[in-house]
N, C-alpha and C. Protein backbone atom coordinates (compact mmCIF):
# COMPACT_ATOMS: atom_id res chain seq x y z
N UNK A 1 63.91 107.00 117.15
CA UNK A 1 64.66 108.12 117.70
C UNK A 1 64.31 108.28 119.18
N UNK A 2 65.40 108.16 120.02
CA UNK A 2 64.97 108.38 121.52
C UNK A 2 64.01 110.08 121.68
N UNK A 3 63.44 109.90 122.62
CA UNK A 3 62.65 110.84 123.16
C UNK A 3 63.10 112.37 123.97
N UNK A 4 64.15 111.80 124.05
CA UNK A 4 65.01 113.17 124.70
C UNK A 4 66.60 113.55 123.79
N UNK A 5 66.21 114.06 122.88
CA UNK A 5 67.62 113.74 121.83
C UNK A 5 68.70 115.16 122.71
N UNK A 6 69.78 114.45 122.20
CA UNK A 6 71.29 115.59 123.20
C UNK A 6 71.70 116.21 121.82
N UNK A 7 72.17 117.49 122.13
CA UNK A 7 72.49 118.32 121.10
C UNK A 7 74.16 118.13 120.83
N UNK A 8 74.34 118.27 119.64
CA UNK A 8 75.30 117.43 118.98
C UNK A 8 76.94 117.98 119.93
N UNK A 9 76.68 119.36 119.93
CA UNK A 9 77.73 120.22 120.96
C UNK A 9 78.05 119.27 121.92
N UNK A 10 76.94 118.65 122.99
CA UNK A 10 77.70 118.07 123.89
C UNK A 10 77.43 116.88 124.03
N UNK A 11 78.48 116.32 122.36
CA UNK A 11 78.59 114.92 122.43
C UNK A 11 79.63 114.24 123.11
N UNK A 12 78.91 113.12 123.68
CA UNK A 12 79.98 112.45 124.31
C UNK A 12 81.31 112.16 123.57
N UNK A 13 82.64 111.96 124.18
CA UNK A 13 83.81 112.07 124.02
C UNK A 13 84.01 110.31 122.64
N UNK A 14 83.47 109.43 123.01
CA UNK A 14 83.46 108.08 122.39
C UNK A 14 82.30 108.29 121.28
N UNK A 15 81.52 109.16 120.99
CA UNK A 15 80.52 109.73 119.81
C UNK A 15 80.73 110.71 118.87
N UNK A 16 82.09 111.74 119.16
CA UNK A 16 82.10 112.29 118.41
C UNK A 16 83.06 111.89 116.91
N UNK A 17 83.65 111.27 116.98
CA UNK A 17 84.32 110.69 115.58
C UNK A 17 83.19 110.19 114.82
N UNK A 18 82.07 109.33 115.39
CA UNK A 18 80.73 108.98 114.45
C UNK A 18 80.08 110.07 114.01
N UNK A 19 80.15 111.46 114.74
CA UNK A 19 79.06 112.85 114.54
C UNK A 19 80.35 112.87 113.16
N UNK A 20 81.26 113.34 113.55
CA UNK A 20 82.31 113.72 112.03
C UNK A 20 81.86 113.08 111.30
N UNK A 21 82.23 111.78 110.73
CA UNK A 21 82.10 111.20 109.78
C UNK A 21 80.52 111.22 109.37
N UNK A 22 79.84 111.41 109.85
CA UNK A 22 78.17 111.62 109.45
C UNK A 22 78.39 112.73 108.71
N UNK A 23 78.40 113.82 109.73
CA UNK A 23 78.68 115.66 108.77
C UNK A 23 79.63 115.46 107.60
N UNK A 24 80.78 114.42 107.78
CA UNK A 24 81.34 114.07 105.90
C UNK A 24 81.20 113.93 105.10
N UNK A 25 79.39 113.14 105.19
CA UNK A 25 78.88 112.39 104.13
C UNK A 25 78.96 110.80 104.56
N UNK A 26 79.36 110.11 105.44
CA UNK A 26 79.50 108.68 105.45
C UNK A 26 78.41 108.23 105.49
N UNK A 27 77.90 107.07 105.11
CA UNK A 27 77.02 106.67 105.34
C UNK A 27 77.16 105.29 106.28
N UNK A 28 76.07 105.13 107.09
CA UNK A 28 76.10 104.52 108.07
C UNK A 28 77.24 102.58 107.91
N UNK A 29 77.34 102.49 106.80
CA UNK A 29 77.97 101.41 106.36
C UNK A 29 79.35 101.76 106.73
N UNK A 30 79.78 102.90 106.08
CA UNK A 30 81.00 103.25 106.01
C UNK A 30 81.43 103.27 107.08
N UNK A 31 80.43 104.20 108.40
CA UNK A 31 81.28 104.60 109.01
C UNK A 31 81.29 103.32 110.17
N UNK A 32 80.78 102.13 109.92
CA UNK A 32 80.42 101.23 110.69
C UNK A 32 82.06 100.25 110.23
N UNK A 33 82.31 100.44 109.15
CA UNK A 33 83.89 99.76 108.73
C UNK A 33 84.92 100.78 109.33
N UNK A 34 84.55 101.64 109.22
CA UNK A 34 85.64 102.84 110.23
C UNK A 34 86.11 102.55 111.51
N UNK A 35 84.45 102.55 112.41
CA UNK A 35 84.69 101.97 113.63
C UNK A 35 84.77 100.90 114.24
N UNK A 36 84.62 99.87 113.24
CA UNK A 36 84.82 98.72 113.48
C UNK A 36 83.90 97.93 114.70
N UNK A 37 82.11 98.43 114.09
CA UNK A 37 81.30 98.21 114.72
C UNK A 37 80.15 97.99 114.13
N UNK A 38 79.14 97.29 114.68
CA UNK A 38 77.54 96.95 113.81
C UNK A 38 77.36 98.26 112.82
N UNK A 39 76.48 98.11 112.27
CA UNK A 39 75.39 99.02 111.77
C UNK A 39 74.98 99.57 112.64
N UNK A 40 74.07 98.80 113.39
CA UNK A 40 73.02 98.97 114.18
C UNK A 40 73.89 99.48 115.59
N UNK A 41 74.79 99.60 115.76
CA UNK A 41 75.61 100.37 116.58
C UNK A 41 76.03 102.08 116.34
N UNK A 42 76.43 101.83 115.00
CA UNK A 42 76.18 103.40 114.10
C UNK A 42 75.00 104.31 114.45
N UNK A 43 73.71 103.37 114.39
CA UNK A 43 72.38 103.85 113.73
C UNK A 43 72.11 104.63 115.17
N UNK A 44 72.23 103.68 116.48
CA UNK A 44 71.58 104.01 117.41
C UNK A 44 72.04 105.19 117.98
N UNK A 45 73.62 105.30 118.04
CA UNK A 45 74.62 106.70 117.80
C UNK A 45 74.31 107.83 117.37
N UNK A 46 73.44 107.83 115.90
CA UNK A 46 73.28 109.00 115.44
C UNK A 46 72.12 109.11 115.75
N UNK A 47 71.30 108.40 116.43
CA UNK A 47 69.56 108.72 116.48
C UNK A 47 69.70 108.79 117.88
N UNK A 48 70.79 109.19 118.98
CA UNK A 48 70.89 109.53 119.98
C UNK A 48 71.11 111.09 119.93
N UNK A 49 71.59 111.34 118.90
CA UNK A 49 71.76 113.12 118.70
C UNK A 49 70.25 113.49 117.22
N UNK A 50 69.55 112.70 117.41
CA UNK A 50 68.65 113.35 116.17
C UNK A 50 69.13 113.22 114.11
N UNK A 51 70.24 112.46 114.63
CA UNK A 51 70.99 112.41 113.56
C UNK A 51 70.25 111.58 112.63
N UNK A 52 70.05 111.32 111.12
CA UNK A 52 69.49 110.55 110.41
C UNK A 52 70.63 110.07 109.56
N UNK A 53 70.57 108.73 108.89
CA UNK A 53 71.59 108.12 108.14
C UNK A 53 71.42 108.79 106.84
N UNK A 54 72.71 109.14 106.43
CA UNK A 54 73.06 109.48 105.00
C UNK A 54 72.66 108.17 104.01
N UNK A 55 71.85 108.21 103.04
CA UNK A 55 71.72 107.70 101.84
C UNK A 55 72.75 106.20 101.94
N UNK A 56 72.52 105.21 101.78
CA UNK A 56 73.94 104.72 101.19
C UNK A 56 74.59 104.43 99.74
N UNK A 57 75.47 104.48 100.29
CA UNK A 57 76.61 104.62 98.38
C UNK A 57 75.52 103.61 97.43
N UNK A 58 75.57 104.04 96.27
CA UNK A 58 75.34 103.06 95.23
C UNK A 58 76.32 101.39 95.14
N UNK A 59 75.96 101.02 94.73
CA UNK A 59 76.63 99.35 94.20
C UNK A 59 76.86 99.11 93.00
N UNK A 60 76.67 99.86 92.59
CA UNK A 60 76.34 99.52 90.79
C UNK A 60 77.80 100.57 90.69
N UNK A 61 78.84 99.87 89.92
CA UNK A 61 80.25 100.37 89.28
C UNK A 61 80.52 100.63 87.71
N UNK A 62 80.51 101.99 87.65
CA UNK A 62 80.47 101.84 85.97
C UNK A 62 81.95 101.73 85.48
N UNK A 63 82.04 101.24 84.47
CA UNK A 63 83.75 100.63 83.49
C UNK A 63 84.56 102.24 83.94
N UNK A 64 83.94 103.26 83.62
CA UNK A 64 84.65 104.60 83.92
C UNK A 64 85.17 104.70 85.13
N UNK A 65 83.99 104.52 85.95
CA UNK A 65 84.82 104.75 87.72
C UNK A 65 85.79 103.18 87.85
N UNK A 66 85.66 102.25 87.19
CA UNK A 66 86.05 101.50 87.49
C UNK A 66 88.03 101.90 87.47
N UNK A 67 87.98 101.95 85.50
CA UNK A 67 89.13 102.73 85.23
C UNK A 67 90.06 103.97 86.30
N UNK A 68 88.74 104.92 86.45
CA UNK A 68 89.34 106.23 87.42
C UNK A 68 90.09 105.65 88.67
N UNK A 69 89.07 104.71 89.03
CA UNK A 69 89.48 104.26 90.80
C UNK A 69 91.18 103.51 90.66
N UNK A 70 91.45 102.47 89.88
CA UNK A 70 92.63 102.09 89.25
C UNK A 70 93.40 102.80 89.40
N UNK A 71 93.51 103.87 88.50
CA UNK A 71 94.66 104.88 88.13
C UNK A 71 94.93 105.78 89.81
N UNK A 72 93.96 105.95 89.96
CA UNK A 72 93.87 106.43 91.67
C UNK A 72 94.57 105.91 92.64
N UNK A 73 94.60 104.63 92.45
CA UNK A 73 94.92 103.34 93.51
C UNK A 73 96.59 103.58 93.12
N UNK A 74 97.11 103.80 91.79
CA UNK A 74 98.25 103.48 91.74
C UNK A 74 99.14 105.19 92.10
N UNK A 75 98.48 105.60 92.29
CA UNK A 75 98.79 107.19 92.57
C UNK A 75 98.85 107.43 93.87
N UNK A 76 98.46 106.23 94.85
CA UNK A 76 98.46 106.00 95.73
C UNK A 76 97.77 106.99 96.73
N UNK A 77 96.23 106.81 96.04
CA UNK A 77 95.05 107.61 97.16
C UNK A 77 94.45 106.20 97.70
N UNK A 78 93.32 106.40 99.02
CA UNK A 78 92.68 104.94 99.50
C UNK A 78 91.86 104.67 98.77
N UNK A 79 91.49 103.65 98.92
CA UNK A 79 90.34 103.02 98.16
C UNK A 79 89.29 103.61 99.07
N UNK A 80 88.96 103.69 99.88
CA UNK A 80 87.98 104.25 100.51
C UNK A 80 87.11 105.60 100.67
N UNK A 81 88.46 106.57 100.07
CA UNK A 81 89.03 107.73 99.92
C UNK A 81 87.67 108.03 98.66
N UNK A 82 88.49 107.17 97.78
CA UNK A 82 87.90 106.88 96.25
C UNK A 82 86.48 106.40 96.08
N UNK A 83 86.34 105.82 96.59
CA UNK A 83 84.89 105.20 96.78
C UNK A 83 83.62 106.24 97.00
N UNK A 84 84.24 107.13 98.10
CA UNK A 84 83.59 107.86 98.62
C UNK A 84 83.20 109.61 97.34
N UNK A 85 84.70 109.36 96.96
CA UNK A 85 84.17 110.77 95.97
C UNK A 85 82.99 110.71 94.98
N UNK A 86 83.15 109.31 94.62
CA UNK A 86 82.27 108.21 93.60
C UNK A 86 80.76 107.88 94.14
N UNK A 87 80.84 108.46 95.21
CA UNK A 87 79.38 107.78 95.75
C UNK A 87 78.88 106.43 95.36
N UNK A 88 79.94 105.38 95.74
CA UNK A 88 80.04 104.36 95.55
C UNK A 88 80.55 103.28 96.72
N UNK A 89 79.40 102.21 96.82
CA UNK A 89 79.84 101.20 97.85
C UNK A 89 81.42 100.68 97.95
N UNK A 90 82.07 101.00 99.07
CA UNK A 90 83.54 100.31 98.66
C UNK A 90 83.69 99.29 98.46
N UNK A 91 82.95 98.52 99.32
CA UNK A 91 82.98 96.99 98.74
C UNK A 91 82.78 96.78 97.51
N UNK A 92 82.28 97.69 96.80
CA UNK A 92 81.25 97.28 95.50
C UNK A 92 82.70 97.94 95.05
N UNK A 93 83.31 98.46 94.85
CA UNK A 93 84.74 99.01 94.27
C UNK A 93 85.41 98.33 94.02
N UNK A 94 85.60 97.83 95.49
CA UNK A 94 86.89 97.02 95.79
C UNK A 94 87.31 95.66 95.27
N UNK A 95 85.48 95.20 94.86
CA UNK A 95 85.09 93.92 93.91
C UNK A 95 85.19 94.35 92.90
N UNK A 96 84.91 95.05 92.67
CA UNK A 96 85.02 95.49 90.49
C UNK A 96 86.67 95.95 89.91
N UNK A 97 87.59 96.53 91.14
CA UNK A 97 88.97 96.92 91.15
C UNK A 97 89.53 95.38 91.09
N UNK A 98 89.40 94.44 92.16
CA UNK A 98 89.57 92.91 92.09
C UNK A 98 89.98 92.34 90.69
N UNK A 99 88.88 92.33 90.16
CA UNK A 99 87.93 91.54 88.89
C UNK A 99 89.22 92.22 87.46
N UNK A 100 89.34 93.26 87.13
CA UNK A 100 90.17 94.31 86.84
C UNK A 100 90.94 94.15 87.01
N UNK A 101 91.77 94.64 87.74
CA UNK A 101 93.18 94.82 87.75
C UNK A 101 93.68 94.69 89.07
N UNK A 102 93.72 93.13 90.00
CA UNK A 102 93.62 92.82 90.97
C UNK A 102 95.51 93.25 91.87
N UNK A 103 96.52 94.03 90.64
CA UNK A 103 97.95 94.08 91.30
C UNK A 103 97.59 95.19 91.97
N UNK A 104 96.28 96.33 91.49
CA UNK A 104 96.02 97.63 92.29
C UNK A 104 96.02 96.95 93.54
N UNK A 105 95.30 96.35 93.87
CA UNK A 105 94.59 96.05 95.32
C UNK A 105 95.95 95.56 96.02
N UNK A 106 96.40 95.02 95.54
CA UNK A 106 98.10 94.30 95.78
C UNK A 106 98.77 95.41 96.30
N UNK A 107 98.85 96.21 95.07
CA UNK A 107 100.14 97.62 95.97
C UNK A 107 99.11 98.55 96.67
N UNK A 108 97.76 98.46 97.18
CA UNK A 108 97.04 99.39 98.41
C UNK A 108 97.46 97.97 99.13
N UNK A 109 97.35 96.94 99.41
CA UNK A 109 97.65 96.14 100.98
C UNK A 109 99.54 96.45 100.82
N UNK A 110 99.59 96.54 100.05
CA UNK A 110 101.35 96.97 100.57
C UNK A 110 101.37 98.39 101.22
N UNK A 111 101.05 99.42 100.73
CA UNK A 111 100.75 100.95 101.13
C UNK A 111 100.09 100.59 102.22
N UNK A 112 99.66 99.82 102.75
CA UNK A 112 98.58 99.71 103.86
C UNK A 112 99.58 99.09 105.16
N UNK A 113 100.50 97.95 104.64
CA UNK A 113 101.46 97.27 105.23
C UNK A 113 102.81 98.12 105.74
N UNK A 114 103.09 99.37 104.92
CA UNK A 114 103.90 100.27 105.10
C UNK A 114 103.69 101.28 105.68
N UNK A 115 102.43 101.50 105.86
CA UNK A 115 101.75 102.77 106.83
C UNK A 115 101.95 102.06 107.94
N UNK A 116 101.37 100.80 108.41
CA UNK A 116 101.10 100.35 109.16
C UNK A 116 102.64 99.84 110.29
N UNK A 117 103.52 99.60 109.50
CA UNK A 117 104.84 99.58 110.14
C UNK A 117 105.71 101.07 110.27
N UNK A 118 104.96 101.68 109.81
CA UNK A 118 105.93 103.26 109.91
C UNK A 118 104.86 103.50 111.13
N UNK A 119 103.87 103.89 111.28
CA UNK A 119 103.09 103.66 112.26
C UNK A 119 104.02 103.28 113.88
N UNK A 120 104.16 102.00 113.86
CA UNK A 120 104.60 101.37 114.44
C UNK A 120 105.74 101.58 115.36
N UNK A 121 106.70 102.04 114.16
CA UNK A 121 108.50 102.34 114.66
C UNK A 121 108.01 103.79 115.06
N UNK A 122 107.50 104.76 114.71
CA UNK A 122 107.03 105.83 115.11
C UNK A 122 106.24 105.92 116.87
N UNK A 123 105.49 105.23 116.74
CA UNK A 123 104.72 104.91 118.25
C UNK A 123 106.30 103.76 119.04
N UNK A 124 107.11 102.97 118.55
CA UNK A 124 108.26 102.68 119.48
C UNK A 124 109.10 103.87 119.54
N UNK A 125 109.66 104.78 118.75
CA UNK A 125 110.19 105.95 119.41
C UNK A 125 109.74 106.44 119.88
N UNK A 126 108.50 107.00 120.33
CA UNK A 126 107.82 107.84 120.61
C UNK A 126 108.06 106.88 122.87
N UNK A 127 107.73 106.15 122.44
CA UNK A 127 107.49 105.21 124.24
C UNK A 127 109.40 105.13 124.48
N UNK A 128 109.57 104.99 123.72
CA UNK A 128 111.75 104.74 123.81
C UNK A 128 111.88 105.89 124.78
N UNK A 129 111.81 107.20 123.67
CA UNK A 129 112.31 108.42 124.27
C UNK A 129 111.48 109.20 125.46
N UNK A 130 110.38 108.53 125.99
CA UNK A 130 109.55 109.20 127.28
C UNK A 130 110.22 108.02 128.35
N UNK A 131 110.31 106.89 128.21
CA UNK A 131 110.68 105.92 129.29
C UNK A 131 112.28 106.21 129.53
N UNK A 132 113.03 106.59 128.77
CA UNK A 132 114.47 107.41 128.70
C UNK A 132 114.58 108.39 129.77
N UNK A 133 113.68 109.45 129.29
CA UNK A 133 113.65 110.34 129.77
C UNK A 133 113.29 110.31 130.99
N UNK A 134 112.73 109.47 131.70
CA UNK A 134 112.19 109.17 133.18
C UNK A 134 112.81 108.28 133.80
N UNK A 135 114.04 107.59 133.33
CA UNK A 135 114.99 106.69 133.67
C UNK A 135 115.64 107.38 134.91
N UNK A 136 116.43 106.94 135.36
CA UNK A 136 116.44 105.41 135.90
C UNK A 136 114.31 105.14 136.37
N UNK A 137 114.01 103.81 136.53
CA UNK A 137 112.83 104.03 136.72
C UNK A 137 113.29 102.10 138.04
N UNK A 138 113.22 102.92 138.95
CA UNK A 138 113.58 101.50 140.38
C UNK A 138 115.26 101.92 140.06
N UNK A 139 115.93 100.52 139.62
CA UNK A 139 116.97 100.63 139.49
C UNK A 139 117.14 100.90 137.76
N UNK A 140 116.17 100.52 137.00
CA UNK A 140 116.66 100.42 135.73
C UNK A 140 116.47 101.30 134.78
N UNK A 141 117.49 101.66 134.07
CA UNK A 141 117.47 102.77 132.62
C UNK A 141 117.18 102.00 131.71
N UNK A 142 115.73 102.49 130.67
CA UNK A 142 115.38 101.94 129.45
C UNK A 142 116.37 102.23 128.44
N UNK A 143 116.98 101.27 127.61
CA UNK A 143 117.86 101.34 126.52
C UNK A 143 116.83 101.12 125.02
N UNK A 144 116.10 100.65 124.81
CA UNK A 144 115.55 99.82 123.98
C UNK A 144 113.76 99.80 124.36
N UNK A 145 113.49 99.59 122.77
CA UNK A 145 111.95 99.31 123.07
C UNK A 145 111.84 98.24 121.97
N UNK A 146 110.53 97.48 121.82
CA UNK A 146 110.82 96.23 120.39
C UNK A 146 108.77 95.70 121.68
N UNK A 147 108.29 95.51 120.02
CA UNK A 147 106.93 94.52 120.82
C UNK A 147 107.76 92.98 120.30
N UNK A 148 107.07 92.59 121.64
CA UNK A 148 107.32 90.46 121.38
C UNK A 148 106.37 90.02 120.49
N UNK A 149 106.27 88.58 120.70
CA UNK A 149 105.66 87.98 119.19
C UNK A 149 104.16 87.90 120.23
N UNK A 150 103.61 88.32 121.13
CA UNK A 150 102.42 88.68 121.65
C UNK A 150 101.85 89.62 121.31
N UNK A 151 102.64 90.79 120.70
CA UNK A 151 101.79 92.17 120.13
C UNK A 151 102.27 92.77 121.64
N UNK A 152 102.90 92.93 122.69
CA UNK A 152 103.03 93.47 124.11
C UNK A 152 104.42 94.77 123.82
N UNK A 153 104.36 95.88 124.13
CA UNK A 153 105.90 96.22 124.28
C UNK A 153 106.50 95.77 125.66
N UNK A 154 107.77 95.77 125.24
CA UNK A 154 108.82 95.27 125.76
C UNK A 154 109.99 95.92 125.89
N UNK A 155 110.53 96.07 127.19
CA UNK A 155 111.71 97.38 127.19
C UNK A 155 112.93 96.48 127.48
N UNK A 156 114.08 96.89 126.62
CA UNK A 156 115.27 96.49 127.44
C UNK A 156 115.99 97.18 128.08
N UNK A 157 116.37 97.13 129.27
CA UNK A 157 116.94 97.93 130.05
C UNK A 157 118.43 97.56 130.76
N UNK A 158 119.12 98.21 131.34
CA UNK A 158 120.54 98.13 132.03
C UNK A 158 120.44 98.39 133.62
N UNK A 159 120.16 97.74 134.37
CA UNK A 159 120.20 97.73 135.97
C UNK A 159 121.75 98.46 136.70
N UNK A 160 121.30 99.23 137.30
CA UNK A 160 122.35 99.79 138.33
C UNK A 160 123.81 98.42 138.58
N UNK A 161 123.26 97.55 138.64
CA UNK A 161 124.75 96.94 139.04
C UNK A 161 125.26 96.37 137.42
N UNK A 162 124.67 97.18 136.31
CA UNK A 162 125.58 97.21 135.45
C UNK A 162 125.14 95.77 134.63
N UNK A 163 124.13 94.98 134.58
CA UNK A 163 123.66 94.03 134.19
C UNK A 163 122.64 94.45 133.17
N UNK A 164 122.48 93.80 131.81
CA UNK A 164 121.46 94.29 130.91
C UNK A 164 120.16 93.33 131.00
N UNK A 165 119.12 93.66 130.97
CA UNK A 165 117.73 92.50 131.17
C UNK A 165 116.85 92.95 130.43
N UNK A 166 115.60 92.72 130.28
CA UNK A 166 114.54 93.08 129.09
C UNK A 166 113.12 92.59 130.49
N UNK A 167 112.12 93.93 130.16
CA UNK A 167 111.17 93.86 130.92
C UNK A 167 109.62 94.09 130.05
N UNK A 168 108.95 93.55 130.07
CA UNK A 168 107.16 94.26 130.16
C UNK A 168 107.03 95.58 130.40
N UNK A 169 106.91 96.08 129.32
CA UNK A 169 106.68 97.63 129.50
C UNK A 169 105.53 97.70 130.94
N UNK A 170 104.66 97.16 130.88
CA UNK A 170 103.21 96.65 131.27
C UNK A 170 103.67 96.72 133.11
N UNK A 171 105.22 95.66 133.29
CA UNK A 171 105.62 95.84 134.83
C UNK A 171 106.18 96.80 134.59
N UNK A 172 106.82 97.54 134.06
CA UNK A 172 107.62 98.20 134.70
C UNK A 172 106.62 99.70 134.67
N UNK A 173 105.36 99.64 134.01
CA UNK A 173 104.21 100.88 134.69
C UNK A 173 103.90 100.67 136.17
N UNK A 174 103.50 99.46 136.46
CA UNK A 174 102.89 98.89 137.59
C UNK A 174 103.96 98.80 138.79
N UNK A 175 105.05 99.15 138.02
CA UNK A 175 106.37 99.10 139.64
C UNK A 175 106.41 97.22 139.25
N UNK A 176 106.23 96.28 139.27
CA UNK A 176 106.36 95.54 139.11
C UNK A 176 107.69 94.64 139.25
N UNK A 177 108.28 95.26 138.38
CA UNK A 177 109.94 94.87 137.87
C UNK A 177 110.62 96.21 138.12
N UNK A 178 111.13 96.14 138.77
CA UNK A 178 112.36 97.39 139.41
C UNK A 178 114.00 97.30 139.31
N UNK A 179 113.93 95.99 139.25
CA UNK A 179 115.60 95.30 138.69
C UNK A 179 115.88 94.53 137.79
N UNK A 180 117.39 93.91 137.63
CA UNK A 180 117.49 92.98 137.18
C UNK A 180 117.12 91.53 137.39
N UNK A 181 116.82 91.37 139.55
CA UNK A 181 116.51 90.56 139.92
C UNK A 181 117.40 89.90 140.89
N UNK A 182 118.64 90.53 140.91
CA UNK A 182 120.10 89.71 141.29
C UNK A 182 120.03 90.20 143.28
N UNK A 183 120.10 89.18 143.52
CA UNK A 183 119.73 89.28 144.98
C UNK A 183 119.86 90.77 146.06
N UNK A 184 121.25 91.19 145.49
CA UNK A 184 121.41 92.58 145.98
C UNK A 184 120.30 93.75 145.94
N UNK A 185 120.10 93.67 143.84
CA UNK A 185 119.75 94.38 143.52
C UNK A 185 118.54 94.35 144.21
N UNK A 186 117.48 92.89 144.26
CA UNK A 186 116.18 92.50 144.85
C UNK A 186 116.47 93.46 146.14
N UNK A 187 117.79 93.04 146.90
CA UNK A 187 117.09 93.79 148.00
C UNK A 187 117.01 95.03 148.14
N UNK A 188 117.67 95.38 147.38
CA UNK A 188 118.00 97.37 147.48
C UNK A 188 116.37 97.73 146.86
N UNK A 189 115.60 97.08 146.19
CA UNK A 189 114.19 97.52 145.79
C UNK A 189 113.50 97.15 146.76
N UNK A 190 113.35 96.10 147.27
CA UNK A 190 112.71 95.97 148.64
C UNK A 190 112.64 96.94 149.70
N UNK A 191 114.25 97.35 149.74
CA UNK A 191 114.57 98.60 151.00
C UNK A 191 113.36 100.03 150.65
N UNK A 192 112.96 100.02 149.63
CA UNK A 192 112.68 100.96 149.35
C UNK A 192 111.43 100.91 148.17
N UNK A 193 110.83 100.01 148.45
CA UNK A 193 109.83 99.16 147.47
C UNK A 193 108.84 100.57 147.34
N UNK A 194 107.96 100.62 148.83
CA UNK A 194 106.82 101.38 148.42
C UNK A 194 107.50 102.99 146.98
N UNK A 195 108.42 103.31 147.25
CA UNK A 195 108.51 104.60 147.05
C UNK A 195 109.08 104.82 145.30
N UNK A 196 109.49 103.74 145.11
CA UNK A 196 110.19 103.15 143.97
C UNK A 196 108.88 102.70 142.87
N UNK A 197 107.66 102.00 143.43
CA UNK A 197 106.58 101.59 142.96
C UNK A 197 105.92 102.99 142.45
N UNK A 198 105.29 103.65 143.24
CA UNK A 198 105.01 104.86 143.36
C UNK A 198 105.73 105.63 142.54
N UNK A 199 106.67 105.91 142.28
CA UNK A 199 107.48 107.31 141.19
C UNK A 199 107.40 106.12 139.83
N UNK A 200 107.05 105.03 139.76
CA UNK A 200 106.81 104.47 138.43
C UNK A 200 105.94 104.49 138.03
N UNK A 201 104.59 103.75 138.68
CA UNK A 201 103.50 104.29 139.01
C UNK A 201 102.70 105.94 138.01
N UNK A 202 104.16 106.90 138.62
CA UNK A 202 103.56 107.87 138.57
C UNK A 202 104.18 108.55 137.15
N UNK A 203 105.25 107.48 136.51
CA UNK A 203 105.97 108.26 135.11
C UNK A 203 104.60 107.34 134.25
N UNK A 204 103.96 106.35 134.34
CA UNK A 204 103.16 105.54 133.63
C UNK A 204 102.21 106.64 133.34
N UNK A 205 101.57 107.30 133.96
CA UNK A 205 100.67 108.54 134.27
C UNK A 205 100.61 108.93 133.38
N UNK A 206 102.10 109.45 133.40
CA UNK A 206 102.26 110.56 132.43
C UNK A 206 102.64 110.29 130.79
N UNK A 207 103.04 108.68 130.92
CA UNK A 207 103.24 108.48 129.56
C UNK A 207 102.16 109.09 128.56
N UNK A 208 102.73 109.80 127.03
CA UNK A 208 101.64 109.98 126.03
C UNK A 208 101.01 108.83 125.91
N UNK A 209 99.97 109.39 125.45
CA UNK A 209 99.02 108.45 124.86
C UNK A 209 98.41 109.08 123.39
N UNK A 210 98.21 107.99 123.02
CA UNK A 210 98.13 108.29 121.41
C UNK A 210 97.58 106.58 120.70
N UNK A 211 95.98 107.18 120.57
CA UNK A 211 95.24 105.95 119.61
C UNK A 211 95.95 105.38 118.67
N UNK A 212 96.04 104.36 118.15
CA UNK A 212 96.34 103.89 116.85
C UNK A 212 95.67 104.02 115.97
N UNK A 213 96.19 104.32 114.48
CA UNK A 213 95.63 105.14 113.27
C UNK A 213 95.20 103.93 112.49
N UNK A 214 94.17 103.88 111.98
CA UNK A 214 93.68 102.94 111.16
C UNK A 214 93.83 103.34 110.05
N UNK A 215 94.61 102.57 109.31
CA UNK A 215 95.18 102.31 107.67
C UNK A 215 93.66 101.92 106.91
């Protein structure tokens, strides 16, 4: 335990989702699959606020929870969810649910696959209708949003001289891409580059922001 421990109130902004899940009950395993980080990344986290690790879950799955967790799964609560009421390792669940009745685990990665794309179209409307709304942005009005096969969003847009093109969400924060490209259009952004960069620049700013939810 460090020598000067910080009181939990003024935890840093990137520490406090680990303080939650501690005060939940997680135990340092869990919440290390949460954040998608060591143990020993967890540990040092909570022994920076005085914090001590919760117990960890048992491993040992009895035929009962085994049954309960099943019927759970198809009722469509998490496995993790479940694990946890059980005071039980998820892994150690998730292997004995396997072994059992392995179509459960089947329809949670589908429920998981369907969160995860509703997710998705939700966070593309969400960037559609703010880049809309700040349109024209240089010369071009966003029509469209869609990520490429890079995982990148990607806007399609309609240029002032009436031409449709598709841009990098990514340039068109950075001022980057301001047209379609068509010599005119190039130069009418040029005429007026700095100021055009700058009011894009400055709608990027303001775009929401909003973490992605882990399924």
């Amino acid at each position: 335990m460090p020598s000067r421990v910080r009181p939990v109130e003024e935890a840093l902004p990137g520490h406090k989702r680990y303080i939650e899940l501690h005060q939940q009950g997680w135990d340092n395993g869990a919440i290390a699959d949460e954040m998608d980080v060591s143990r020993e990344r967890v540990r040092q986290v909570l022994s920076f606020y005085g914090l001590k690790s919760v117990k960890s879950a048992s491993r040992t799955v009895a035929d009962k929870q085994i049954v309960d967790a099943i019927c759970r799964l198809y009722d469509f609560e998490d496995l993790r969810e479940i694990a946890r009421s059980m005071r039980v390792a998820t892994s150690a669940l998730e292997e004995a649910v396997r072994q059992r009745d392995p179509v459960a685990l089947t329809l949670r990665a589908q429920q998981q696959a369907e969160k995860h794309k509703a997710a998705l179209e939700q966070r593309l409307q969400e960037k559609l209708a703010y880049w809309k709304s700040v349109s024209p942005v240089g010369l071009l009005t966003v029509t469209s949003m869609w990520r490429d096969e890079f995982g990148g969003f990607r806007a399609g847009a309609r240029c002032e001289c009436g031409r449709e093109t598709s841009v990098r969400l990514e340039y068109l924060r950075r001022g980057l891409v301001l047209s379609c490209g068509k010599p005119g259009c190039h130069s009418q952004v040029r005429a007026s580059g700095g100021a055009l960069k700058a009011r894009a620049r400055q709608a990027a700013k303001n775009e929401p922001k909003r973490r992605a939810t882990k399924v």
